[in-house]
N, C-alpha and C. Protein backbone atom coordinates (compact mmCIF):
# COMPACT_ATOMS: atom_id res chain seq x y z
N UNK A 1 148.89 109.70 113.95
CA UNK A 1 148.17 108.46 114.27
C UNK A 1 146.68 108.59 113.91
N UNK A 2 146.04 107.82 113.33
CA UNK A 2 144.15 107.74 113.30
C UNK A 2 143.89 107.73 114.51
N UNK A 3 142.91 108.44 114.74
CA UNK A 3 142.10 108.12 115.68
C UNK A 3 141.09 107.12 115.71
N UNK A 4 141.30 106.43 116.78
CA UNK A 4 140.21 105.40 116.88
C UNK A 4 138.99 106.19 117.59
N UNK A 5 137.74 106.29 117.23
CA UNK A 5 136.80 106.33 117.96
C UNK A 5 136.25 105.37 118.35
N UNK A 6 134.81 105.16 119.62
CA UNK A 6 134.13 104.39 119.68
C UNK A 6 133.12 103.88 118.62
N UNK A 7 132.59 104.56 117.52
CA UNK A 7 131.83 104.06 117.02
C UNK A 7 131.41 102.98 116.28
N UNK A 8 130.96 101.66 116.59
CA UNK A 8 131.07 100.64 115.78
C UNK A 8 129.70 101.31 114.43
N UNK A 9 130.59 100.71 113.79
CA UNK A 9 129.54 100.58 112.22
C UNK A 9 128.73 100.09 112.21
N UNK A 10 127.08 100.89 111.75
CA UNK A 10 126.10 100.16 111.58
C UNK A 10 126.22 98.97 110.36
N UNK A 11 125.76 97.58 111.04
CA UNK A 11 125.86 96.50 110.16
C UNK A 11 124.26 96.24 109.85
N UNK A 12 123.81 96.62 108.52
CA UNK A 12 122.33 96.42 108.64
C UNK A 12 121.89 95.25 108.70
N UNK A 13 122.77 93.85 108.09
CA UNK A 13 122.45 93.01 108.22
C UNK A 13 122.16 92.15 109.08
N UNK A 14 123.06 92.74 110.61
CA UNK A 14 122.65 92.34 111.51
C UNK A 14 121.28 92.72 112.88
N UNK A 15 121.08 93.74 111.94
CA UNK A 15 119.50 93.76 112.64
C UNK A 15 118.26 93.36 111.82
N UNK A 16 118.41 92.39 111.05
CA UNK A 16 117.81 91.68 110.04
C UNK A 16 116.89 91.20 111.09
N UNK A 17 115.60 91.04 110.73
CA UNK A 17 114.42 90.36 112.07
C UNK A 17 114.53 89.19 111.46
N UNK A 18 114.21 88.15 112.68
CA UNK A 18 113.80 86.69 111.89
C UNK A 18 112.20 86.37 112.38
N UNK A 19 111.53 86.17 111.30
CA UNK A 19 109.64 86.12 111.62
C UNK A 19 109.59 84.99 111.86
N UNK A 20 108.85 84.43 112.80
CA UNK A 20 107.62 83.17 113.39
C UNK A 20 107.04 83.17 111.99
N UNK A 21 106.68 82.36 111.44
CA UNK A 21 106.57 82.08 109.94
C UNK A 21 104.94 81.69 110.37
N UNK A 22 104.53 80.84 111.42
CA UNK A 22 103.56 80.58 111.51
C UNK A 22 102.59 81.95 112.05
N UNK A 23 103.04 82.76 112.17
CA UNK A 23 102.26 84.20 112.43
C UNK A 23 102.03 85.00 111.06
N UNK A 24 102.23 84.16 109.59
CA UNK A 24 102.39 85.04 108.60
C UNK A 24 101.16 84.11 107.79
N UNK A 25 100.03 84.31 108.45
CA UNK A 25 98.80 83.15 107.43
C UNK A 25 97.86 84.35 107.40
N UNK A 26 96.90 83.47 106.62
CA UNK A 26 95.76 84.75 106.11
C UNK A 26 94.97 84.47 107.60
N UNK A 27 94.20 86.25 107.44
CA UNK A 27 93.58 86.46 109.00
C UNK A 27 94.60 86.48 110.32
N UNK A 28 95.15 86.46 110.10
CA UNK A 28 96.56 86.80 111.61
C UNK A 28 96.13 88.61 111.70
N UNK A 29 96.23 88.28 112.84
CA UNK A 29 96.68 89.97 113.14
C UNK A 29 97.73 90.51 113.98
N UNK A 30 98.27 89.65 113.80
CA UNK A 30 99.80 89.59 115.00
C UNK A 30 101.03 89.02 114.33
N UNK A 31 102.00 89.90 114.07
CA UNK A 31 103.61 88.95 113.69
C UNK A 31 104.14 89.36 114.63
N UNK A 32 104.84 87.84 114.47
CA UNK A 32 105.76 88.10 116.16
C UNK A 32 107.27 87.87 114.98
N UNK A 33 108.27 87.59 115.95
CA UNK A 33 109.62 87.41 115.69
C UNK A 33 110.51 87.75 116.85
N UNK A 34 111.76 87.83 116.20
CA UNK A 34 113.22 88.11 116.80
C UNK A 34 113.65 89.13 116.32
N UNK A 35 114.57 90.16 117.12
CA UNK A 35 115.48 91.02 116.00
C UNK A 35 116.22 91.72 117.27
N UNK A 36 116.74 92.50 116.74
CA UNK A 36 118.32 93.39 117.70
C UNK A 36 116.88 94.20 119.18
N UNK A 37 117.26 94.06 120.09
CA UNK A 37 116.61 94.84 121.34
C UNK A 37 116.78 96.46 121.09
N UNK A 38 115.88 97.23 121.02
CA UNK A 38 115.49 98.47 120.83
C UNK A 38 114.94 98.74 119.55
N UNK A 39 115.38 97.70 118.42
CA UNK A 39 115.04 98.07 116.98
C UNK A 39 113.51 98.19 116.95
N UNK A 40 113.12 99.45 116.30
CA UNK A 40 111.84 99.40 115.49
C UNK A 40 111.68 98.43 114.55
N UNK A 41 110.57 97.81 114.48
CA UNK A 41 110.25 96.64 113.43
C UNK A 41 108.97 97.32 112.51
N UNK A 42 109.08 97.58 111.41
CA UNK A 42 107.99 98.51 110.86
C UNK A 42 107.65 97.63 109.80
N UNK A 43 105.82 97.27 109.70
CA UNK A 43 105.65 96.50 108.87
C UNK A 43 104.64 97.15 107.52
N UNK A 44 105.23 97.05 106.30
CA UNK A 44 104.36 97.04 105.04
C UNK A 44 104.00 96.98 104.14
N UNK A 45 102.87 97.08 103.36
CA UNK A 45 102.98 96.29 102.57
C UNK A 45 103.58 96.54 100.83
N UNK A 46 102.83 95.75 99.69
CA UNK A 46 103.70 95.98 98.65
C UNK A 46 103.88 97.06 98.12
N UNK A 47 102.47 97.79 98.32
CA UNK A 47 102.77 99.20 97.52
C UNK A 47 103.37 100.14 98.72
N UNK A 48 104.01 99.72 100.37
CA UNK A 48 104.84 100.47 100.95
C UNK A 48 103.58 101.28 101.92
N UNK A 49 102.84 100.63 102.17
CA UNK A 49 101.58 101.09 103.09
C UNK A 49 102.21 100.78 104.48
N UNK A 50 102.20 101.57 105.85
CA UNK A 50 102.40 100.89 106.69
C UNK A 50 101.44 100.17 107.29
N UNK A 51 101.18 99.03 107.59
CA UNK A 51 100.32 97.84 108.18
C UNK A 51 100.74 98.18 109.92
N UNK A 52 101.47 98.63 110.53
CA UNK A 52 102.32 98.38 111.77
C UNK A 52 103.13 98.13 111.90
N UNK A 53 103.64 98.42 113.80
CA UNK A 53 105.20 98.73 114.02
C UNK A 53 105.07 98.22 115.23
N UNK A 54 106.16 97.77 115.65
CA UNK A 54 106.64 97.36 116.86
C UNK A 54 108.14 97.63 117.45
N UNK A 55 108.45 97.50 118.58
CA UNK A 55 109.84 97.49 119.21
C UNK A 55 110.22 96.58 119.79
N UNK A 56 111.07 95.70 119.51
CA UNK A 56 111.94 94.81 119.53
C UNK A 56 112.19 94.93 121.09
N UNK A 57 111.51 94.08 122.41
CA UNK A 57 112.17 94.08 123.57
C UNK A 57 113.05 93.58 124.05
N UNK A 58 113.34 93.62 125.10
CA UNK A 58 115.06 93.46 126.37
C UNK A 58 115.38 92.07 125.61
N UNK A 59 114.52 90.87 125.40
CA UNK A 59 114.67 89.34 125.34
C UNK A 59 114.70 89.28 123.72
N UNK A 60 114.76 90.46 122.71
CA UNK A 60 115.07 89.97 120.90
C UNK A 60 113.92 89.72 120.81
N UNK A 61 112.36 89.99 121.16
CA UNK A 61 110.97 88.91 120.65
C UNK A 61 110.39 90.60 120.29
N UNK A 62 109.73 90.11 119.18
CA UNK A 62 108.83 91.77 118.68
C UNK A 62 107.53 91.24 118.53
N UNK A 63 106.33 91.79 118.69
CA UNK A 63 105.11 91.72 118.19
C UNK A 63 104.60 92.97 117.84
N UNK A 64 103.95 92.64 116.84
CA UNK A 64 103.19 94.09 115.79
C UNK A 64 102.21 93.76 115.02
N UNK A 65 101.12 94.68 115.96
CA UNK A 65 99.60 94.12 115.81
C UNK A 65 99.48 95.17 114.34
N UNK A 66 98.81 94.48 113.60
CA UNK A 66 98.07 94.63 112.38
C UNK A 66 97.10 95.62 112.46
N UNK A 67 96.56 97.02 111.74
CA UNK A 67 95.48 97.06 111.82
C UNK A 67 94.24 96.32 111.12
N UNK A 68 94.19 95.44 110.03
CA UNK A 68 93.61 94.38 108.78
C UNK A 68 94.30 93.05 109.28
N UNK A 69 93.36 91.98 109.51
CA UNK A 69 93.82 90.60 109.22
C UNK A 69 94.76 90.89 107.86
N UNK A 70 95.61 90.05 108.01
CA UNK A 70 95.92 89.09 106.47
C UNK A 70 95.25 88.67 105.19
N UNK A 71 95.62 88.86 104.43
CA UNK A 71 94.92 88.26 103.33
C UNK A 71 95.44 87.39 102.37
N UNK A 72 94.86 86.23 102.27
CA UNK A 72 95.86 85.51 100.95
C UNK A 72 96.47 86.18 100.12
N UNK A 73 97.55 85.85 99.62
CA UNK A 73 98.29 86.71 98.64
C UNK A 73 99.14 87.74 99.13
N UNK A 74 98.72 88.23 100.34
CA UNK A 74 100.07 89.76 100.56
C UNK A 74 100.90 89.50 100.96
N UNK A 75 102.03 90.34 100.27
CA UNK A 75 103.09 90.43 100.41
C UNK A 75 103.66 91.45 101.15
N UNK A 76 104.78 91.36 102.17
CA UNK A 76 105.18 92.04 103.38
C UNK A 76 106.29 92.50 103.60
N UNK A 77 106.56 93.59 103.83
CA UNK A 77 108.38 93.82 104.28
C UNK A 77 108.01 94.00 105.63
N UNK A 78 109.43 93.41 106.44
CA UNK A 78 109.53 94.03 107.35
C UNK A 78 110.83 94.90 107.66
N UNK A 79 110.86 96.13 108.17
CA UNK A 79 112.33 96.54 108.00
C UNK A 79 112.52 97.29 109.30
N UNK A 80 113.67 97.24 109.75
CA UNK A 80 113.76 97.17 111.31
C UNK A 80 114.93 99.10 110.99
N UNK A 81 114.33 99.67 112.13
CA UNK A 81 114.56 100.70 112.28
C UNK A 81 115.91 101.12 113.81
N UNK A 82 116.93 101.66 113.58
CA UNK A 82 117.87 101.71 114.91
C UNK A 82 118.16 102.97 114.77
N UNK A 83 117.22 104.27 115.40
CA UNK A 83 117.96 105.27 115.74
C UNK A 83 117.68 105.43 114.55
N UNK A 84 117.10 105.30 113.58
CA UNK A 84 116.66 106.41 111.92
C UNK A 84 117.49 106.06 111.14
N UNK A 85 118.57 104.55 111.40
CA UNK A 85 118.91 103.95 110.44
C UNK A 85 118.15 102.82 109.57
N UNK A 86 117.99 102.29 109.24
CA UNK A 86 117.44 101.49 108.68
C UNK A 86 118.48 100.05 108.20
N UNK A 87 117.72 99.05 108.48
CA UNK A 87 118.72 97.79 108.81
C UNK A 87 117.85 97.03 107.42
N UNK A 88 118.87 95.92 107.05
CA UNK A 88 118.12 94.71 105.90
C UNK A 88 116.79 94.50 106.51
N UNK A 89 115.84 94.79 105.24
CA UNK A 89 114.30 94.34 105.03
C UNK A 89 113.97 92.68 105.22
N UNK A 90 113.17 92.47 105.81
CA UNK A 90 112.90 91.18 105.59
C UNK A 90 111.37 91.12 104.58
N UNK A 91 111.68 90.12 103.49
CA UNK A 91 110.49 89.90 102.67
C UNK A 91 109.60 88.94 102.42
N UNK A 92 108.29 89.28 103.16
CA UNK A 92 107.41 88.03 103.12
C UNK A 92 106.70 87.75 101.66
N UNK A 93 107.00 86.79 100.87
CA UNK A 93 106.76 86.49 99.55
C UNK A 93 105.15 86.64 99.66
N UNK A 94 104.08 85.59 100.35
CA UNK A 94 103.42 85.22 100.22
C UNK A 94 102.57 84.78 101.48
N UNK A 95 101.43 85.52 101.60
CA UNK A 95 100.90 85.07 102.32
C UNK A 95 99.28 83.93 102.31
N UNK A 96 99.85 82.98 102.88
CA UNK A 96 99.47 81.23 102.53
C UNK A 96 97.47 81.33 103.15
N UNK A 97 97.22 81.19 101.99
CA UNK A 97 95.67 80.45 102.56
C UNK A 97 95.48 79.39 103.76
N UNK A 98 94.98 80.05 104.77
CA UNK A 98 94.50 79.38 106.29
C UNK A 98 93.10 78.76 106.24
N UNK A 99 93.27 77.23 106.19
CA UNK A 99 91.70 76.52 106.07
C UNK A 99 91.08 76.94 107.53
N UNK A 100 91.59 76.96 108.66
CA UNK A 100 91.13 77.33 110.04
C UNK A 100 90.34 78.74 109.76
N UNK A 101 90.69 79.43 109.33
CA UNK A 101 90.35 80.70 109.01
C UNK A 101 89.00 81.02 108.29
N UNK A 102 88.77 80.30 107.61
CA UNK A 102 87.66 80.42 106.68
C UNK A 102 86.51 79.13 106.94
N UNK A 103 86.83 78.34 108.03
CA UNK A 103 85.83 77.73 108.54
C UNK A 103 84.38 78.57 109.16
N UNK A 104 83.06 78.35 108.68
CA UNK A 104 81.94 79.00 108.68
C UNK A 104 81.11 79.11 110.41
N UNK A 105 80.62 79.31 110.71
CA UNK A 105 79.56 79.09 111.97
C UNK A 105 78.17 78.44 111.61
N UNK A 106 77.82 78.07 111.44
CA UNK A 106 76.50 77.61 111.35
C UNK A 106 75.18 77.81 112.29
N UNK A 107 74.71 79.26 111.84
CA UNK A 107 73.71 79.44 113.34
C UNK A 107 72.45 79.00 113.59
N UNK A 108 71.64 78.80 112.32
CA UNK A 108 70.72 78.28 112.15
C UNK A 108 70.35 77.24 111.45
N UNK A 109 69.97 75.52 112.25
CA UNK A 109 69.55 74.71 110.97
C UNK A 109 68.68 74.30 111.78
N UNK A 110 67.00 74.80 110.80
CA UNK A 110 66.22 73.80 112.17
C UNK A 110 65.37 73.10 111.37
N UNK A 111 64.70 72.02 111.84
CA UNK A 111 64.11 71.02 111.44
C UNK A 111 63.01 71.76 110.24
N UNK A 112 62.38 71.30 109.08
CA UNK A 112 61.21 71.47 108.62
C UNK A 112 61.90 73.02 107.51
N UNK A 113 62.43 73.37 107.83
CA UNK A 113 63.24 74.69 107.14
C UNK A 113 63.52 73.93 105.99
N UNK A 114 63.79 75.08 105.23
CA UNK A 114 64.41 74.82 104.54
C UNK A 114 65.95 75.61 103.95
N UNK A 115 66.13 76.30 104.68
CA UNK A 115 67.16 77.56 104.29
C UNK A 115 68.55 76.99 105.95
N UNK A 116 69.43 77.36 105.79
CA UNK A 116 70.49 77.24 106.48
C UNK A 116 71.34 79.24 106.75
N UNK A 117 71.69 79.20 107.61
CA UNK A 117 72.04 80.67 108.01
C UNK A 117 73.39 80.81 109.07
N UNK A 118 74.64 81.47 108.84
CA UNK A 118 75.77 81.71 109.66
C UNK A 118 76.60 83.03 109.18
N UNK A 119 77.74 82.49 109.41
CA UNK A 119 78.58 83.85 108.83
C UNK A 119 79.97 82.72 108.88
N UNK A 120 80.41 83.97 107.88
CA UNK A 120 81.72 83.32 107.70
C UNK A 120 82.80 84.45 106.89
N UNK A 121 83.53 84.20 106.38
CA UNK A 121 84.70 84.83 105.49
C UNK A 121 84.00 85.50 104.25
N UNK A 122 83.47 86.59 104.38
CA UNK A 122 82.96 87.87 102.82
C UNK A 122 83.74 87.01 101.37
N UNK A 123 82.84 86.75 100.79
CA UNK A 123 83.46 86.08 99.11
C UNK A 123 83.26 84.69 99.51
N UNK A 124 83.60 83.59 100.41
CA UNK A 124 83.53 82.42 100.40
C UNK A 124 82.18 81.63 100.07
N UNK A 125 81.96 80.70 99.23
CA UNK A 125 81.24 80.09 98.37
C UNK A 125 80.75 78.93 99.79
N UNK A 126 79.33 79.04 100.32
CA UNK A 126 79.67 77.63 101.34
C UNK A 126 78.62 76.87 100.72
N UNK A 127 78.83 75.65 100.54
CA UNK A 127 78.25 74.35 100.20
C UNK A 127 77.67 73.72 101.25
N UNK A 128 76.21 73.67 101.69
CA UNK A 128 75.84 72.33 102.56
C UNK A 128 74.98 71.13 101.72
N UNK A 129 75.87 70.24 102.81
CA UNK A 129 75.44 68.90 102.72
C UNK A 129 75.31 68.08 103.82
N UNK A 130 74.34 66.84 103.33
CA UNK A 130 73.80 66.03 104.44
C UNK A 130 74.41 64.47 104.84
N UNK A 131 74.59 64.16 105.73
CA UNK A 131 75.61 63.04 106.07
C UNK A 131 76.34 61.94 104.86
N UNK A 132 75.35 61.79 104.13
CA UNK A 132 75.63 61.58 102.95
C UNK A 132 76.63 61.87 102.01
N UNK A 133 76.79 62.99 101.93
CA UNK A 133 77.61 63.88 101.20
C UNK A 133 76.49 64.50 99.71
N UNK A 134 75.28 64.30 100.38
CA UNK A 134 74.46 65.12 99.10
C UNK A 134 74.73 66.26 99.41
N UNK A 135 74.37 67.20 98.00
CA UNK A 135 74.46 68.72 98.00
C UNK A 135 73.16 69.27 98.73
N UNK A 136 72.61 69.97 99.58
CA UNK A 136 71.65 70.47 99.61
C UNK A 136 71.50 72.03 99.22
N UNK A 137 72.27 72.71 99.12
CA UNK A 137 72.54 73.79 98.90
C UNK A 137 73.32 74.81 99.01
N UNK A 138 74.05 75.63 98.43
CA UNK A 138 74.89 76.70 98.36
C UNK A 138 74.81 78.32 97.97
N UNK A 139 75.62 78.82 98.42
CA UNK A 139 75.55 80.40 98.74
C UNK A 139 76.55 81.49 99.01
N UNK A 140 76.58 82.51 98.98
CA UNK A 140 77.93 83.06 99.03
C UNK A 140 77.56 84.00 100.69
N UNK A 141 78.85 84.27 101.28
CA UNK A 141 78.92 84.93 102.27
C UNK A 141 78.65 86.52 102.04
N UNK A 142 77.83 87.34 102.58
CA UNK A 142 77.61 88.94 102.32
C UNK A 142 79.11 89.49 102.50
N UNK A 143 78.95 91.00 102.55
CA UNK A 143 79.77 91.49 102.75
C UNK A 143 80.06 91.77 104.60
N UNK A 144 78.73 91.75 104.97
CA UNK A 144 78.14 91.61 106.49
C UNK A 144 78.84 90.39 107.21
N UNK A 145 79.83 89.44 106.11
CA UNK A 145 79.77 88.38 106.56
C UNK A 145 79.14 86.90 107.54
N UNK A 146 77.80 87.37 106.56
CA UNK A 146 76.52 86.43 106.72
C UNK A 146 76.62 85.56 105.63
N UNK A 147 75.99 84.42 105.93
CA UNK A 147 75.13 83.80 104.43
C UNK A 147 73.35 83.37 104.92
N UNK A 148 72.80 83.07 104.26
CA UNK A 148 71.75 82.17 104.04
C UNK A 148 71.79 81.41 102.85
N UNK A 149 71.65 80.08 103.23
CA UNK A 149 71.53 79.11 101.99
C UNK A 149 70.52 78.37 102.15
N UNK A 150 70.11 78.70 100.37
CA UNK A 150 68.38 77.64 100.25
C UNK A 150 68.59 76.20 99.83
N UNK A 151 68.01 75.31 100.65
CA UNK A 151 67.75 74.27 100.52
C UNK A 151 67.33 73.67 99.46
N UNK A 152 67.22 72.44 98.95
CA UNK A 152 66.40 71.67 98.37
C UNK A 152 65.25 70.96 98.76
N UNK A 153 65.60 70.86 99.86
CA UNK A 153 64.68 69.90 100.65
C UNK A 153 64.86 70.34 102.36
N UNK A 154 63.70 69.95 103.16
CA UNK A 154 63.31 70.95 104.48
C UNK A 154 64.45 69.47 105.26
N UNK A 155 65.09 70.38 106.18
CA UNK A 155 65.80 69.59 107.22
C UNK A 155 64.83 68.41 108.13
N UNK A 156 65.40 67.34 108.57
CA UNK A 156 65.11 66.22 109.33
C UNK A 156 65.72 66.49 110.82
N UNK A 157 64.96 66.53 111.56
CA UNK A 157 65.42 66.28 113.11
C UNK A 157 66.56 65.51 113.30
N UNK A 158 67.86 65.71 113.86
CA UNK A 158 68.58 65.24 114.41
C UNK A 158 70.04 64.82 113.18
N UNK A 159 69.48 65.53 111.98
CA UNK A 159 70.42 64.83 110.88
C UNK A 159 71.78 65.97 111.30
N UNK A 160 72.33 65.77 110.73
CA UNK A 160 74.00 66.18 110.45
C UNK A 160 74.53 66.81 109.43
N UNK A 161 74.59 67.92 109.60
CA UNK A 161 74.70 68.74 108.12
C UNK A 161 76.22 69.51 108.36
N UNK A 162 76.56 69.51 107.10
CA UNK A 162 78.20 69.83 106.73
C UNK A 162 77.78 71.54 106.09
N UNK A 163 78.74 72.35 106.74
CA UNK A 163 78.89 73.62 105.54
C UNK A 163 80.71 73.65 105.74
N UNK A 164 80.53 73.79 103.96
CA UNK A 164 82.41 73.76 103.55
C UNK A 164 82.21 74.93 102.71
N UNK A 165 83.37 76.13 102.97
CA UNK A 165 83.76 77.09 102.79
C UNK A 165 84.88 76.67 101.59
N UNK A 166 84.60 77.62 100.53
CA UNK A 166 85.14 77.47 99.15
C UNK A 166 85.68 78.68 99.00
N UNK A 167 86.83 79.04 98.42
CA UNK A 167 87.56 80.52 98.10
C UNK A 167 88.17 79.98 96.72
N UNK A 168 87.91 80.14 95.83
CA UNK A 168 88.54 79.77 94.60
C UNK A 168 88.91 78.27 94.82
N UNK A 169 89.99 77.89 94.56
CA UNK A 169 90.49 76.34 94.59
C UNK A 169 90.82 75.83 95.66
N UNK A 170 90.18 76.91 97.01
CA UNK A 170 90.56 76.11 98.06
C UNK A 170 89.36 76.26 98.42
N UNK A 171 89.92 74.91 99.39
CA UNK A 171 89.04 74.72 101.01
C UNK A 171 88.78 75.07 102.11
N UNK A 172 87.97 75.12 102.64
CA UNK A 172 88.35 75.95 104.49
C UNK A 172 87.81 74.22 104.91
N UNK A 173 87.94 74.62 106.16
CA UNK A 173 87.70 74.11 107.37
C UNK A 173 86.52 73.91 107.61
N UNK A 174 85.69 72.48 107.82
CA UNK A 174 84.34 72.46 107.47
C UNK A 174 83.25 72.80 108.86
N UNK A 175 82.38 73.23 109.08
CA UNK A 175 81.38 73.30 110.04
C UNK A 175 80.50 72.02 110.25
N UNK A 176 80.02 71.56 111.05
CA UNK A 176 78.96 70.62 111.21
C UNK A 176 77.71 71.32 112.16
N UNK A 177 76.77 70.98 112.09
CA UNK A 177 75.73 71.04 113.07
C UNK A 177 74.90 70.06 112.86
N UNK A 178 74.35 69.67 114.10
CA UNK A 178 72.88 68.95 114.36
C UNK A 178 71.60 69.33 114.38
N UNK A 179 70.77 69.27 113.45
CA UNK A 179 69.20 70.26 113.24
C UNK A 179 68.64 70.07 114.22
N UNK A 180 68.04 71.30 114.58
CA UNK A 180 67.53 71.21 115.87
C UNK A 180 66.06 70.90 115.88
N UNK A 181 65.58 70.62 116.68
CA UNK A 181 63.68 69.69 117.19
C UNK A 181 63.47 71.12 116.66
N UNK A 182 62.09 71.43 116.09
CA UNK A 182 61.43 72.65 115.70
C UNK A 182 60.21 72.10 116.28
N UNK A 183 59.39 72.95 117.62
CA UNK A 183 58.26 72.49 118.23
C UNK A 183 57.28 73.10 116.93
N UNK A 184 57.48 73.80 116.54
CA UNK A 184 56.47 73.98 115.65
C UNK A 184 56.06 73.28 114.91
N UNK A 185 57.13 72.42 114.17
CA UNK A 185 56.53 71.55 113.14
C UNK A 185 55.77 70.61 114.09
N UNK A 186 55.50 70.27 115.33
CA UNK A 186 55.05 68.79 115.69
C UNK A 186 53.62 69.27 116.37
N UNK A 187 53.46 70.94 116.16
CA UNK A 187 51.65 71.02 116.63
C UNK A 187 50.83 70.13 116.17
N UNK A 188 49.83 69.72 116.77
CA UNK A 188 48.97 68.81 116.24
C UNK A 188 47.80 69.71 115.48
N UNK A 189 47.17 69.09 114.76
CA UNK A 189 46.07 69.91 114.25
C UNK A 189 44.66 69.58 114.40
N UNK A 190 44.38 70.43 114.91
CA UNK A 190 42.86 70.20 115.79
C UNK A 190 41.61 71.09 114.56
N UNK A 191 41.31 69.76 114.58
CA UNK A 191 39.90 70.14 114.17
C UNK A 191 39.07 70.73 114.28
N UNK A 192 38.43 72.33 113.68
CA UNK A 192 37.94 73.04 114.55
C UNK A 192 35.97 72.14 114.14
């Protein structure tokens, strides 16, 4: 007679993870998902770098913190680990440009200036403009992820100025601020 043992057959396909898709944008530092309870979830990238790992808890939900945000363009495996088997990879094609993400701060706009100053996303191109939609000036973000941008013309009390974050053919998410009163400009000048 065969013996039957207990051992069921590893089915890799069924510890296949399924990813929260919305945890897979540029700048995330967290994928969450589903997959088999105990499985290692090991994440990385194309050239096979590990990015992070997680374990699959009691309820099927995994999270696995990143050490690097996301970046447009990467591409991701995830491949779930049972006991030093290894189960079907899951493959993230593409990871999608986040306009939220690349929206700027705007820390400084003050009246009579002429320069604008924040931080934002390293490489992004930011454009300000004035309620209008005139250009006043543009600049690129440091590596410090600062900018300063020179003006054309010195800010107006109370106006409304736009900075829009540019990455190649996209857009981010735009900033606004209100220029602030500069007591300085309104000293009077006394005659000596």
């Amino acid at each position: 007679f065969p013996s039957h043992d207990n051992d069921v057959e590893y089915n890799e396909d069924e510890h296949k993870p399924i990813v929260d898709q919305d945890t897979v944008k540029e700048g995330s530092k967290q994928i969450t998902g589903t997959g088999v309870p105990g499985d290692e979830i090991v994440i990385t990238d194309e050239d096979g770098n590990e990015l992070g790992k997680g374990t699959v808890d009691e309820n099927g939900k995994f999270k696995v913190n990143l050490e690097e945000p996301l970046k447009e363009g990467d591409k991701l495996t995830l491949t779930p680990n049972t006991n030093g088997k290894e189960g079907t990879p899951v493959e993230l094609d593409q990871v999608e440009y986040n306009k939220e993400y690349h929206k700027p701060n705007i820390e400084n706009a003050k009246e009579g200036e002429k320069k604008v100053t924040g931080t934002g996303i390293s490489g992004d191109e930011i454009v300000i403009t004035d309620e209008d939609g005139n250009e006043l000036g543009k600049g690129t973000v440091g590596e410090d992820g600062k900018f300063e941008v020179d003006l054309n013309r010195p800010l107006k009390d109370g106006e409304k100025i736009t900075a829009t974050p540019k990455t190649g053919n996209n857009e981010g998410e735009v900033a606004e601020k209100e220029v602030e009163y500069n007591e300085d400009e309104h000293k009077p000048i006394v005659d000596q």
